[in-house]
N, C-alpha and C. Protein backbone atom coordinates (compact mmCIF):
# COMPACT_ATOMS: atom_id res chain seq x y z
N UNK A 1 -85.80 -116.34 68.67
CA UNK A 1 -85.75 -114.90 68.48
C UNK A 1 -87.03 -114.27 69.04
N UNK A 2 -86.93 -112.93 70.02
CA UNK A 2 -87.77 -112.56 69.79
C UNK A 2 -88.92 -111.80 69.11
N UNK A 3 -90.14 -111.94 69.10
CA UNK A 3 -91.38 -111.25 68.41
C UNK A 3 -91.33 -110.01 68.81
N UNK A 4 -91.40 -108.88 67.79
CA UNK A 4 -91.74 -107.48 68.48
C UNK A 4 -92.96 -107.13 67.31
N UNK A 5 -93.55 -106.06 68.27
CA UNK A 5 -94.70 -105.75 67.71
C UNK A 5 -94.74 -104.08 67.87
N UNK A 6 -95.20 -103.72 66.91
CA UNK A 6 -94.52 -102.17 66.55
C UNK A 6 -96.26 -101.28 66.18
N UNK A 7 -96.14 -100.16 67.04
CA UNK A 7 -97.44 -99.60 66.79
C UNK A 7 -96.87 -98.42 66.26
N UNK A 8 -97.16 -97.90 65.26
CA UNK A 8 -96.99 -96.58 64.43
C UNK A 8 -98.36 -95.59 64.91
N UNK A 9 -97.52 -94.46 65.64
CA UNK A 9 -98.65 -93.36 65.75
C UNK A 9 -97.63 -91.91 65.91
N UNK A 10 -98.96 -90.99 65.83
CA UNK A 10 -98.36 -89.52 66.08
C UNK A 10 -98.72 -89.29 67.13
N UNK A 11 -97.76 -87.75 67.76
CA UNK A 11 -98.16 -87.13 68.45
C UNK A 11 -99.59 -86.99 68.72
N UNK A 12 -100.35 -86.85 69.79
CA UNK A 12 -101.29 -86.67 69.95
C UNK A 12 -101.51 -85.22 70.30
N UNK A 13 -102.01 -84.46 69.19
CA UNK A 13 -102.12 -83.20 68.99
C UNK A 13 -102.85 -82.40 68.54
N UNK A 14 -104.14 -81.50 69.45
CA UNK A 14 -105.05 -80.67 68.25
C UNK A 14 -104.40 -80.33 67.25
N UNK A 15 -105.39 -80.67 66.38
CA UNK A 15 -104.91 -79.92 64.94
C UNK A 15 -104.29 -81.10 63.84
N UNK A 16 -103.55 -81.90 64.40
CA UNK A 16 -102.24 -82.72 64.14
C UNK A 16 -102.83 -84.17 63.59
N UNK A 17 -103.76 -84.54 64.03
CA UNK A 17 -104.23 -85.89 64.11
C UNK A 17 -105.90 -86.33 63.42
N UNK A 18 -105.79 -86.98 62.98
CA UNK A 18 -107.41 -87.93 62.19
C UNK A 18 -107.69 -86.29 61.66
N UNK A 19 -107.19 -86.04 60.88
CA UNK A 19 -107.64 -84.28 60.42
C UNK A 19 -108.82 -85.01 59.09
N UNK A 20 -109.17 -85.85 58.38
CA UNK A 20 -110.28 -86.27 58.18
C UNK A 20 -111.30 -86.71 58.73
N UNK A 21 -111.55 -86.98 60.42
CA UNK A 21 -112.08 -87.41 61.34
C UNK A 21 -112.53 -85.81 61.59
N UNK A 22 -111.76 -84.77 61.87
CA UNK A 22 -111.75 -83.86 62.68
C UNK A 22 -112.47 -82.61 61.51
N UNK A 23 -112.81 -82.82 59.82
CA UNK A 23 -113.86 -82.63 59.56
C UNK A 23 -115.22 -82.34 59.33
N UNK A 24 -115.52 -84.22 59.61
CA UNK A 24 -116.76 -84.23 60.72
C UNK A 24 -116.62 -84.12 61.63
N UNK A 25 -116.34 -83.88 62.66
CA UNK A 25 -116.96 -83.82 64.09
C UNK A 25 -115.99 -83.08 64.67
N UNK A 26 -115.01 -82.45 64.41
CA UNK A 26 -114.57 -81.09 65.08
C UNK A 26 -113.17 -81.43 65.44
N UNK A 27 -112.08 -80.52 65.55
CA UNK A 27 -111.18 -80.99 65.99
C UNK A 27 -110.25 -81.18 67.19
N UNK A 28 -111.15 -80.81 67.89
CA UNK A 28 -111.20 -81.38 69.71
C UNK A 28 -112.13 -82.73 69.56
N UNK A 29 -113.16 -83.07 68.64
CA UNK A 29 -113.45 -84.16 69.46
C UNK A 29 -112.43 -84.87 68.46
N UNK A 30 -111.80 -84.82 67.82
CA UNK A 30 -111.19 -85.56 67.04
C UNK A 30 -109.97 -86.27 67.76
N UNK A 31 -109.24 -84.74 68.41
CA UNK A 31 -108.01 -85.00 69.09
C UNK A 31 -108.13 -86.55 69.78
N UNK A 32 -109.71 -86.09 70.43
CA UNK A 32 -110.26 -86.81 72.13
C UNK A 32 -110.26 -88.32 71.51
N UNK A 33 -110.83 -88.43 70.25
CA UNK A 33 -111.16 -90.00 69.90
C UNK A 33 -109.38 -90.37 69.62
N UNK A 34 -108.77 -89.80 69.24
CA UNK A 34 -107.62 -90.43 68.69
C UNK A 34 -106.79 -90.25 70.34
N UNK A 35 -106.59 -89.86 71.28
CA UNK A 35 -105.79 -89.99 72.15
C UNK A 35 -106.51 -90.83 72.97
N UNK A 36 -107.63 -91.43 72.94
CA UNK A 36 -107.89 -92.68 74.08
C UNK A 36 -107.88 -93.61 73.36
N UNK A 37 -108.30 -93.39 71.61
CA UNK A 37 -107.69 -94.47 71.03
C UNK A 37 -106.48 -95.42 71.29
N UNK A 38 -105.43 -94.80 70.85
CA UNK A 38 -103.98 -94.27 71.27
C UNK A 38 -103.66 -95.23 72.36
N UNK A 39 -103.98 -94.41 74.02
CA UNK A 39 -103.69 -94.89 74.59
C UNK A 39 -104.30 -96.32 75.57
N UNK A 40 -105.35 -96.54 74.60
CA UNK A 40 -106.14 -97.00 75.09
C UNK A 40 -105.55 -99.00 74.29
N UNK A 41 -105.36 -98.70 73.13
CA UNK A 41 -104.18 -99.94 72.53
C UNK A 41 -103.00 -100.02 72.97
N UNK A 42 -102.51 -98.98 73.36
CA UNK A 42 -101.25 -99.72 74.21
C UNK A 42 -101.49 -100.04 75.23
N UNK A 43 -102.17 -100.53 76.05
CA UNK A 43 -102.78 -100.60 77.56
C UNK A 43 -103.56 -101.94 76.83
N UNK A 44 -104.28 -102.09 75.44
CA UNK A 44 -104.46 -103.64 75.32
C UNK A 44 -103.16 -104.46 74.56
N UNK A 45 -102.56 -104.14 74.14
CA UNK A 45 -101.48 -105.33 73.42
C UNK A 45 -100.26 -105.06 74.16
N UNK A 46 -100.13 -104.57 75.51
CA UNK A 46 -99.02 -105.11 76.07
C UNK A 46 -99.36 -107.00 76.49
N UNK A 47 -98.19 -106.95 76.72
CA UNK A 47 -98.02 -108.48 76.60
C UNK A 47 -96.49 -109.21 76.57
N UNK A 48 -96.42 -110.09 77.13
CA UNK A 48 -95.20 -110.84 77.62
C UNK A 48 -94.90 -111.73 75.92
N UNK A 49 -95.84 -111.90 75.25
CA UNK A 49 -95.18 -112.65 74.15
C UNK A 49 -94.17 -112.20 72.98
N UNK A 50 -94.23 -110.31 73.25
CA UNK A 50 -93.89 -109.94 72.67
C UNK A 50 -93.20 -108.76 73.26
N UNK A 51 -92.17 -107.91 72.32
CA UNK A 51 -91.40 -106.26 72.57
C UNK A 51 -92.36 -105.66 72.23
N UNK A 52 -92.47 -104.63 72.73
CA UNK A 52 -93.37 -103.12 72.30
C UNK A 52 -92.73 -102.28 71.74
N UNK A 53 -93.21 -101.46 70.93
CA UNK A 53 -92.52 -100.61 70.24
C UNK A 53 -93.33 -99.59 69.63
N UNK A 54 -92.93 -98.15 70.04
CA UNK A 54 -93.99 -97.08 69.45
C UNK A 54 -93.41 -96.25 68.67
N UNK A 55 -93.22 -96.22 67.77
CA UNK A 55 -92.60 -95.69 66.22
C UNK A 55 -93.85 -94.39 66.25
N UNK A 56 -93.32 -93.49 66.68
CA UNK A 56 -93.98 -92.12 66.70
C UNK A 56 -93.29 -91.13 65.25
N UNK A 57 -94.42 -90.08 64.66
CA UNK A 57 -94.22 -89.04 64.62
C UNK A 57 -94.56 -87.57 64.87
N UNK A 58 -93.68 -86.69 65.02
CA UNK A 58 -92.63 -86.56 64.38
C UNK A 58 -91.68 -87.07 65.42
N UNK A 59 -90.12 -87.35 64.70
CA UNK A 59 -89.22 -88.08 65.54
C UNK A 59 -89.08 -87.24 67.12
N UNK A 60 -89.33 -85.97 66.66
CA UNK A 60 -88.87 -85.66 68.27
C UNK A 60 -89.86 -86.01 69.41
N UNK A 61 -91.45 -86.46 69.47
CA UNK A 61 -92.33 -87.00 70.12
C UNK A 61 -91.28 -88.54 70.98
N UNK A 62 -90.31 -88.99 70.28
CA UNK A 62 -90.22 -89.64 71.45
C UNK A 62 -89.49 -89.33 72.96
N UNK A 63 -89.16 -88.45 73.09
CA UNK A 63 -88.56 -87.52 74.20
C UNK A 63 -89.69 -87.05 74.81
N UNK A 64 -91.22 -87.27 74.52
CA UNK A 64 -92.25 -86.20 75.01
C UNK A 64 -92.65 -87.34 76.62
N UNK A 65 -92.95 -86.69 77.54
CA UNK A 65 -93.28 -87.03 78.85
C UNK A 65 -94.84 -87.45 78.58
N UNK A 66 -95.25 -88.71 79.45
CA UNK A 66 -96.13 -89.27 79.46
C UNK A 66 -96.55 -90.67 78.63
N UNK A 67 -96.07 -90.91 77.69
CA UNK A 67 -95.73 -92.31 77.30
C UNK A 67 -96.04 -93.71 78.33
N UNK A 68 -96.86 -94.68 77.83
CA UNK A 68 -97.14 -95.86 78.91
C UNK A 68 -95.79 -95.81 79.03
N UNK A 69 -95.37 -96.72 80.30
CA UNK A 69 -94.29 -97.74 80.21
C UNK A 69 -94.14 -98.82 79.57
N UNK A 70 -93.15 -99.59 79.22
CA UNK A 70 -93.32 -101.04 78.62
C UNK A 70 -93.04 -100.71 76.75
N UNK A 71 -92.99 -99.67 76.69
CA UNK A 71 -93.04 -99.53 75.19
C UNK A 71 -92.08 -98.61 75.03
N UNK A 72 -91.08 -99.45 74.24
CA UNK A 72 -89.55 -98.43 73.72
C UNK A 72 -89.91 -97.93 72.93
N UNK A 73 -89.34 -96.63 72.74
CA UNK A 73 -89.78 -95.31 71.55
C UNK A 73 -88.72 -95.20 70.88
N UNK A 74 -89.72 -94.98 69.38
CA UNK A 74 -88.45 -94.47 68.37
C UNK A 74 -89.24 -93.81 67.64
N UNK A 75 -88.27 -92.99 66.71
CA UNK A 75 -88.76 -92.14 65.51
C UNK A 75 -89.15 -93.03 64.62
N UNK A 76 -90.27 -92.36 63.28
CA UNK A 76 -90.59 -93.05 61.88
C UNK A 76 -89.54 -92.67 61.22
N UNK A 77 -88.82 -91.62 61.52
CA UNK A 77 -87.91 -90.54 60.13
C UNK A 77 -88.78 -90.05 58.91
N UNK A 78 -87.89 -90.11 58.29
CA UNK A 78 -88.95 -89.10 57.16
C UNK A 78 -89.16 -90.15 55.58
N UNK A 79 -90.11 -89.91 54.91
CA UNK A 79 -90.83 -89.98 53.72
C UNK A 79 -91.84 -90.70 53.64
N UNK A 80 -92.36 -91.47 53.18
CA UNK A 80 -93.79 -91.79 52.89
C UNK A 80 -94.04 -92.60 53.12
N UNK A 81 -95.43 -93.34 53.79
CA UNK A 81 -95.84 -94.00 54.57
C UNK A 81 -94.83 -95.53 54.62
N UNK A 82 -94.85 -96.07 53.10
CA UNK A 82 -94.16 -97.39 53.47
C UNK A 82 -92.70 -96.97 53.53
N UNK A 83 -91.73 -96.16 53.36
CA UNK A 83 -90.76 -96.01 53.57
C UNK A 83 -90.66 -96.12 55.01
N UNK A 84 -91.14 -95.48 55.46
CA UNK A 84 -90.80 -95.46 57.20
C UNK A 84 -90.93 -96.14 57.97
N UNK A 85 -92.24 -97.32 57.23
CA UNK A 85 -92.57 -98.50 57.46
C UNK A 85 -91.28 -99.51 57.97
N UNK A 86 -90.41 -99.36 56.82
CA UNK A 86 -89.72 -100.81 56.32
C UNK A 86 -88.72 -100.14 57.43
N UNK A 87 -88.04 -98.88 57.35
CA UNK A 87 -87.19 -98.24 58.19
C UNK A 87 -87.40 -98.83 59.60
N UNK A 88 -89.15 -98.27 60.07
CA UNK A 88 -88.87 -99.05 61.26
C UNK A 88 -88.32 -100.38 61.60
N UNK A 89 -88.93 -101.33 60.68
CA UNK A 89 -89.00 -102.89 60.99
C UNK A 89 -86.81 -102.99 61.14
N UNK A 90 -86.80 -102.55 59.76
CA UNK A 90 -85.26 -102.75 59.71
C UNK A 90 -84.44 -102.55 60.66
N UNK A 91 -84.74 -101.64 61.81
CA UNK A 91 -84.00 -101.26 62.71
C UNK A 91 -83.90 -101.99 64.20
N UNK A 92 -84.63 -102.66 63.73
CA UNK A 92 -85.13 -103.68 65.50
C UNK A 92 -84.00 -104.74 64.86
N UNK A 93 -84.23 -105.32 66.55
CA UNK A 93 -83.03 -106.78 66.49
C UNK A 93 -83.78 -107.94 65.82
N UNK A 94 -83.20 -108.36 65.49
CA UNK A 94 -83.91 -109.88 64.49
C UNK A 94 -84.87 -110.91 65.54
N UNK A 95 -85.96 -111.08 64.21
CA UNK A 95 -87.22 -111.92 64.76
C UNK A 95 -87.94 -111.40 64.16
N UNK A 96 -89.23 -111.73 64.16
CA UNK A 96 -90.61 -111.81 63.27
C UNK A 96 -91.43 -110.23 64.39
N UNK A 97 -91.75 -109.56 63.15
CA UNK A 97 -92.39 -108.39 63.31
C UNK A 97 -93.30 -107.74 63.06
N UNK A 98 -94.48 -107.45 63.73
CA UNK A 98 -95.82 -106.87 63.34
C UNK A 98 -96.07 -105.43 63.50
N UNK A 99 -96.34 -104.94 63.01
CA UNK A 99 -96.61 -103.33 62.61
C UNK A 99 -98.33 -103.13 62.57
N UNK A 100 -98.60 -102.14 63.17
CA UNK A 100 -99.89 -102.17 63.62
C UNK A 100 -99.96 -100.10 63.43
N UNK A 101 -101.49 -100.05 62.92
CA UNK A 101 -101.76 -98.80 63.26
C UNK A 101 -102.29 -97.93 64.18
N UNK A 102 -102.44 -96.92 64.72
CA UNK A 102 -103.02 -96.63 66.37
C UNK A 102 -104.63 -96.10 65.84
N UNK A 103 -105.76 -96.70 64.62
CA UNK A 103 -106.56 -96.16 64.82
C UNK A 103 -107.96 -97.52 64.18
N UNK A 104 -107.23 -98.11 65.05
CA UNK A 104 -108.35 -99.32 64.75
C UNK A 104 -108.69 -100.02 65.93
N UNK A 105 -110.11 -99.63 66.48
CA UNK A 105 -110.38 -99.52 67.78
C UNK A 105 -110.47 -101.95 68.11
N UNK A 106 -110.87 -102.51 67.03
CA UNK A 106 -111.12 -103.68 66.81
C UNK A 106 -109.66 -104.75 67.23
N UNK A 107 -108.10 -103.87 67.29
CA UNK A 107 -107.31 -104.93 67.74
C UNK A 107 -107.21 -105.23 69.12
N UNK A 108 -106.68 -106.58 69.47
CA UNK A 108 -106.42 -107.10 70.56
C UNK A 108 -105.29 -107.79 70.42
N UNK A 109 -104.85 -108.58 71.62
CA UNK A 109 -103.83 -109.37 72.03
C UNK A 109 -104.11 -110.45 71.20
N UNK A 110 -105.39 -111.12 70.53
CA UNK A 110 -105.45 -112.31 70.21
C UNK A 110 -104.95 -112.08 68.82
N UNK A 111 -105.94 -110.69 68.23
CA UNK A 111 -105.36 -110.35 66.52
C UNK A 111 -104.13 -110.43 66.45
N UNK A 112 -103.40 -109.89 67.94
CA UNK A 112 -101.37 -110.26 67.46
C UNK A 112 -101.06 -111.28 67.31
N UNK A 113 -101.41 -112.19 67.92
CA UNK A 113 -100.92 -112.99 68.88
C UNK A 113 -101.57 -114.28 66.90
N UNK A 114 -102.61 -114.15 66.86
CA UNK A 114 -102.99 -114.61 65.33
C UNK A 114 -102.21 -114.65 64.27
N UNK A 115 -101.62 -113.00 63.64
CA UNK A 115 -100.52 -112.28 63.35
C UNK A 115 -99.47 -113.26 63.16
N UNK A 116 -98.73 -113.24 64.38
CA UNK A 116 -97.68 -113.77 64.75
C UNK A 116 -97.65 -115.42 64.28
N UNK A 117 -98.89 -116.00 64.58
CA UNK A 117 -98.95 -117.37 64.25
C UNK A 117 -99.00 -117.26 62.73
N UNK A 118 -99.11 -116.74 62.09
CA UNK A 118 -99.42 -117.00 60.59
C UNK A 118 -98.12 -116.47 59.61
N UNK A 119 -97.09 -115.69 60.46
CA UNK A 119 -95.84 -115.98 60.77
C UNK A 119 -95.08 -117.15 60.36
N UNK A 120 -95.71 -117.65 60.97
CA UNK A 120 -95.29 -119.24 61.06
C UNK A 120 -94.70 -119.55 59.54
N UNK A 121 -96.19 -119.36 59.05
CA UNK A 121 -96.86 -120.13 57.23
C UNK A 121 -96.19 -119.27 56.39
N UNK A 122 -96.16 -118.12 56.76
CA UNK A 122 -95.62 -117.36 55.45
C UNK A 122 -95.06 -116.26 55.68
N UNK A 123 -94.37 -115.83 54.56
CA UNK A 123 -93.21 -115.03 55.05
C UNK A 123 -93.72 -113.30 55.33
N UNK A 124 -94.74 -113.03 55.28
CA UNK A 124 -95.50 -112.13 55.43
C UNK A 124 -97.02 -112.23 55.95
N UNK A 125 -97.55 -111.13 56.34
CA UNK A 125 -99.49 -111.00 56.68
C UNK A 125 -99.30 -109.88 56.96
N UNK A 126 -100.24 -109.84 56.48
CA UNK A 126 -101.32 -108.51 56.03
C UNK A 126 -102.88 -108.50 56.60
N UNK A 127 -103.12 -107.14 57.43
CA UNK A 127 -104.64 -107.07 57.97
C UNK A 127 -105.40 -106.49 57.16
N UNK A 128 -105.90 -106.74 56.24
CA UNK A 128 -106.99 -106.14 55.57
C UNK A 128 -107.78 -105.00 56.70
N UNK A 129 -108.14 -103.76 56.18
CA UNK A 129 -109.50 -102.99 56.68
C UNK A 129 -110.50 -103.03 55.62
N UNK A 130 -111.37 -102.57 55.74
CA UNK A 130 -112.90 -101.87 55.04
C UNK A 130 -112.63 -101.32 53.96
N UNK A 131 -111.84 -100.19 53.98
CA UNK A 131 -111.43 -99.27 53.21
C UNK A 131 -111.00 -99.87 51.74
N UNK A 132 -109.88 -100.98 52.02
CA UNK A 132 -109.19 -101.01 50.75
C UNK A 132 -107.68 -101.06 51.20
N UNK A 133 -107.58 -100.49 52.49
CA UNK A 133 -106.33 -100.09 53.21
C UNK A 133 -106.11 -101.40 53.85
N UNK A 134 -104.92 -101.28 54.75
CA UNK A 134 -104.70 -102.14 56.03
C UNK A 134 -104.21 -102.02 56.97
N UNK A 135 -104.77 -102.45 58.30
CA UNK A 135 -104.29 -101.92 60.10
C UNK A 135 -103.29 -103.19 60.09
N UNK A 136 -102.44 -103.55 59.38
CA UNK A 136 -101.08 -104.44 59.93
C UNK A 136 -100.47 -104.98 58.81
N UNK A 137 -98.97 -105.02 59.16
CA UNK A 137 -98.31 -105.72 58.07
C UNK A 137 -97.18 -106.05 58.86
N UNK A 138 -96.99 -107.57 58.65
CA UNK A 138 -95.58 -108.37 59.28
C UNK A 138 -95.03 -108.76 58.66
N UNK A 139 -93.34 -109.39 59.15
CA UNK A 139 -92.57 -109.76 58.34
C UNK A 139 -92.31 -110.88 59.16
N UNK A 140 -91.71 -111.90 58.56
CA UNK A 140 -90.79 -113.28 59.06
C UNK A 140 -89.63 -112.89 59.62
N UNK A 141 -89.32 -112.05 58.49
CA UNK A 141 -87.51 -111.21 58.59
C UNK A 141 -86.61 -112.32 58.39
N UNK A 142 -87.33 -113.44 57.13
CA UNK A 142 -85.79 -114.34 56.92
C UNK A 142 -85.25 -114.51 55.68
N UNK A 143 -86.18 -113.38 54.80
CA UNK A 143 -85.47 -112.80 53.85
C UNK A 143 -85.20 -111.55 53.45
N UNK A 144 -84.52 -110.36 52.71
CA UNK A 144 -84.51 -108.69 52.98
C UNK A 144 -86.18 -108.33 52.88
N UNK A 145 -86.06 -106.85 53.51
CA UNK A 145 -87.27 -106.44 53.22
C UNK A 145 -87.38 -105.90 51.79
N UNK A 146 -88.80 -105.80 51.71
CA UNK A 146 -89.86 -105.28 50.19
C UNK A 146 -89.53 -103.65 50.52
N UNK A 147 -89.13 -103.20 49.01
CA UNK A 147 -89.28 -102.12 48.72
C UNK A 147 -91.06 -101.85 48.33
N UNK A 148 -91.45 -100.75 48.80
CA UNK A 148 -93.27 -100.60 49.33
C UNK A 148 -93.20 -98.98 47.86
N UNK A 149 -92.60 -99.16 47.26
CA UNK A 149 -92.26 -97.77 46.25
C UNK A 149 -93.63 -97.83 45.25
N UNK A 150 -94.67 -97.28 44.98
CA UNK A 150 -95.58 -97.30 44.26
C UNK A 150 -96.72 -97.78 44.70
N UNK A 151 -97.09 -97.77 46.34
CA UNK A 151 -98.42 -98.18 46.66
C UNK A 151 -99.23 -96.66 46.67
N UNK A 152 -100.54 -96.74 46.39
CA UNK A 152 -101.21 -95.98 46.41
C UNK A 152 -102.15 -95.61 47.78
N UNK A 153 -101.30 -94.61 49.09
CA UNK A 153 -101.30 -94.60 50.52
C UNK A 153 -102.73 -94.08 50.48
N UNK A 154 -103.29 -94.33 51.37
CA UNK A 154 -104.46 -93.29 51.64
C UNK A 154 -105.61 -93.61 50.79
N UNK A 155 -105.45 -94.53 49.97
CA UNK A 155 -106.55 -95.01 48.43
C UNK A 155 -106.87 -96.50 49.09
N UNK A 156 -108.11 -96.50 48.53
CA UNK A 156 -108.97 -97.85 48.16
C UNK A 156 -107.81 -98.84 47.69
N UNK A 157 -106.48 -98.85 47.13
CA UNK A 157 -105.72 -99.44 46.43
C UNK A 157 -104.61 -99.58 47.39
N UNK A 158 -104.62 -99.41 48.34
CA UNK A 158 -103.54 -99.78 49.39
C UNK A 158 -103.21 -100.93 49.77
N UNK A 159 -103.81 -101.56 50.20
CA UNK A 159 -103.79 -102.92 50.02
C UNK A 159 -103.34 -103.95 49.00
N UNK A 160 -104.10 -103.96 47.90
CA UNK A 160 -103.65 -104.58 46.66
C UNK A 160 -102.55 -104.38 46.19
N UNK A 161 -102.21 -103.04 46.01
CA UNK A 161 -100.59 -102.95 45.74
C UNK A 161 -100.04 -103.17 46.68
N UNK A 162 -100.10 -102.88 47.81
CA UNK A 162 -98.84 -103.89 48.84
C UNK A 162 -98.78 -104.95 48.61
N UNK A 163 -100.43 -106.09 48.44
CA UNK A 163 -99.86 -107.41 48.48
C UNK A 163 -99.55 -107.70 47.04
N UNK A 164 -99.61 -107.39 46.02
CA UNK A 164 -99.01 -107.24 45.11
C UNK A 164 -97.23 -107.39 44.73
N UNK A 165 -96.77 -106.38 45.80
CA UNK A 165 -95.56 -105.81 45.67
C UNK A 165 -95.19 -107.01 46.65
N UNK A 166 -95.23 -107.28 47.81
CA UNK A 166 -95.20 -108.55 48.66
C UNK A 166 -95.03 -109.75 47.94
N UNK A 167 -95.76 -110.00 47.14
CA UNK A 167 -95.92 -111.36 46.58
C UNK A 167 -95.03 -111.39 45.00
N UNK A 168 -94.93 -110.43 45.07
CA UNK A 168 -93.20 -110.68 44.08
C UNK A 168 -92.28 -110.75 44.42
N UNK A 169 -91.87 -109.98 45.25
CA UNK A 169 -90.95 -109.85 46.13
C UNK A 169 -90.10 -110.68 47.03
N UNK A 170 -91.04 -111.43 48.16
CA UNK A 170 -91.07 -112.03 48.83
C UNK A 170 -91.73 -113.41 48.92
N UNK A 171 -92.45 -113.74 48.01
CA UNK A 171 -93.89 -114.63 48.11
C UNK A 171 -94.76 -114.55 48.88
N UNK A 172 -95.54 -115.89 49.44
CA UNK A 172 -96.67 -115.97 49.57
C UNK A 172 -97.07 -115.09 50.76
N UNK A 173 -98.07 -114.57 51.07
CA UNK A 173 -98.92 -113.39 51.77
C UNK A 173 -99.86 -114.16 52.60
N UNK A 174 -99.51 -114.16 54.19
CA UNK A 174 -100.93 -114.54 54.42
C UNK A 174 -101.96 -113.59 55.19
N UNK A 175 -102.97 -114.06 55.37
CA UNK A 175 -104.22 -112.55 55.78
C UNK A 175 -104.55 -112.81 56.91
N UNK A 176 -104.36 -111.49 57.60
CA UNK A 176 -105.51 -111.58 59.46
C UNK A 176 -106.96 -111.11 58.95
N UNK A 177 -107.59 -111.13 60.12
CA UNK A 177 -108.77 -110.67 59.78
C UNK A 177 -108.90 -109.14 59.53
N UNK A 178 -110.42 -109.09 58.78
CA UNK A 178 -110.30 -107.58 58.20
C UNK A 178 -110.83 -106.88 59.56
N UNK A 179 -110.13 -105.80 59.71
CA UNK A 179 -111.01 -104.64 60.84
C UNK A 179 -111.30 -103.19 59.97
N UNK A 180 -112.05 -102.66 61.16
CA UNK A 180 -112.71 -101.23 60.59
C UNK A 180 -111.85 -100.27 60.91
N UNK A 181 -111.04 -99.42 60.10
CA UNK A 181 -110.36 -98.19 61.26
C UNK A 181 -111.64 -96.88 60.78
N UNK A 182 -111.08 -95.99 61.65
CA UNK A 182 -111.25 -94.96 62.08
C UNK A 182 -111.15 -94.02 60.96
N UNK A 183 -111.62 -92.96 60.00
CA UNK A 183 -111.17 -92.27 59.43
C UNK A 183 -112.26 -90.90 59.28
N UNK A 184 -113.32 -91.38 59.16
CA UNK A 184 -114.44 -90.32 59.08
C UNK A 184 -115.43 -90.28 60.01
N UNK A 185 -116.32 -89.45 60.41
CA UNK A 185 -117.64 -89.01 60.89
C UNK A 185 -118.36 -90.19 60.65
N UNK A 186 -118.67 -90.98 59.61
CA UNK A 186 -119.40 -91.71 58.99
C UNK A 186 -119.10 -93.05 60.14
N UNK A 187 -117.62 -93.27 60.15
CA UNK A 187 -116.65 -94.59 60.60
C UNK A 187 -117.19 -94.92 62.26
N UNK A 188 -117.07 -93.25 62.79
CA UNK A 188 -117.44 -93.36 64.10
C UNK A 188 -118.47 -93.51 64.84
N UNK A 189 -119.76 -93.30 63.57
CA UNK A 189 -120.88 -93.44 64.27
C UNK A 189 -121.22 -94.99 64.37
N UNK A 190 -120.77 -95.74 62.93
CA UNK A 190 -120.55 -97.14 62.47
C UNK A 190 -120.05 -97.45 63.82
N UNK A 191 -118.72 -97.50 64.74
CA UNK A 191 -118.34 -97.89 65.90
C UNK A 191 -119.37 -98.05 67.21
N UNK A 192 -120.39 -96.58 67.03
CA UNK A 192 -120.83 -96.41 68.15
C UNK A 192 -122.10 -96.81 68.56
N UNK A 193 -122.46 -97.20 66.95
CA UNK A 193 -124.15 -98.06 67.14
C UNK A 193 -123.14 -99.85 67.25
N UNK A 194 -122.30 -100.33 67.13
CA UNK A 194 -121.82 -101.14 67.48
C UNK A 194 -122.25 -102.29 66.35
């Protein structure tokens, strides 16, 4: 079967995007960090080992002109973060699936490609970030998916209750490495002294 690997992002839009980023440091430069972000990960995790897939919102962004090539578009649809989550995964053809976010400047082909191997071991992984949050979550897909109903999105507690909810659910959880995303003034300067 094949591996697909699924990047969840929005429109790239003043106003629209890292609006906690855009805060601190304004919301043109905000736009600017999140659209080379953006396009700047799909241009690294293309790749032959796997499908591409850009789960945009809002659904009508996938009709919008300019899109890499190589990456089939679809809508998130509507409600809350893990709902749309599972929606996406559910809708692809069968095989093992990684879900990735568009604001974590730290992934590569190898973090998938890692991902995917750990796949293997367990019926789930999970990328830890900094935060509390996490830039990835995969499935095996060889048993139904986890209802994600009661994680606390956007909180220090994002994480834990997913793998929480995961590991009842489904069992055992295994972990990629942790990365830094993107969220504040604070995050970006952290990036830029390196």
């Amino acid at each position: 079967m094949r591996a697909h690997l699924i990047v969840f992002a929005k429109r790239p839009r003043q106003g629209r995007v890292k609006s906690r980023l855009a805060r601190d440091i304004g919301t043109v430069a905000a736009w600017r960090f999140y659209r080379g972000q953006l396009f700047g990960l799909l241009r690294r995790l293309r790749d032959p080992r796997w499908r591409g897939w850009l789960a945009l919102s809002p659904d009508s962004a996938v009709g919008d002109p300019g899109w890499p090539a190589g990456w089939r578009r679809v809508g998130q649809g509507q409600g809350d973060l893990g709902r749309r989550m599972i929606a996406a995964i559910a809708a692809l053809p069968p095989g093992p699936v990684i879900l990735v976010g568009s604001d974590i400047p730290g992934i590569d082909r190898g973090a998938i490609a890692h991902a995917f191997r750990l796949l293997q071991r367990h019926e789930t992984v999970l990328g830890p970030s900094e935060d509390g949050g996490y830039w990835l979550i995969g499935f095996r897909r060889s048993q139904r998916l986890p209802d994600l109903t009661g994680v606390r999105w956007s909180t220090p507690h994002a994480l834990a209750d997913t793998a929480a909810l995961l590991e009842a659910q489904l069992g055992d959880v295994g972990y990629a490495a942790m990365l830094a995303d993107i969220d504040t003034g604070a995050d970006l300067a952290r990036l830029r002294r390196g």
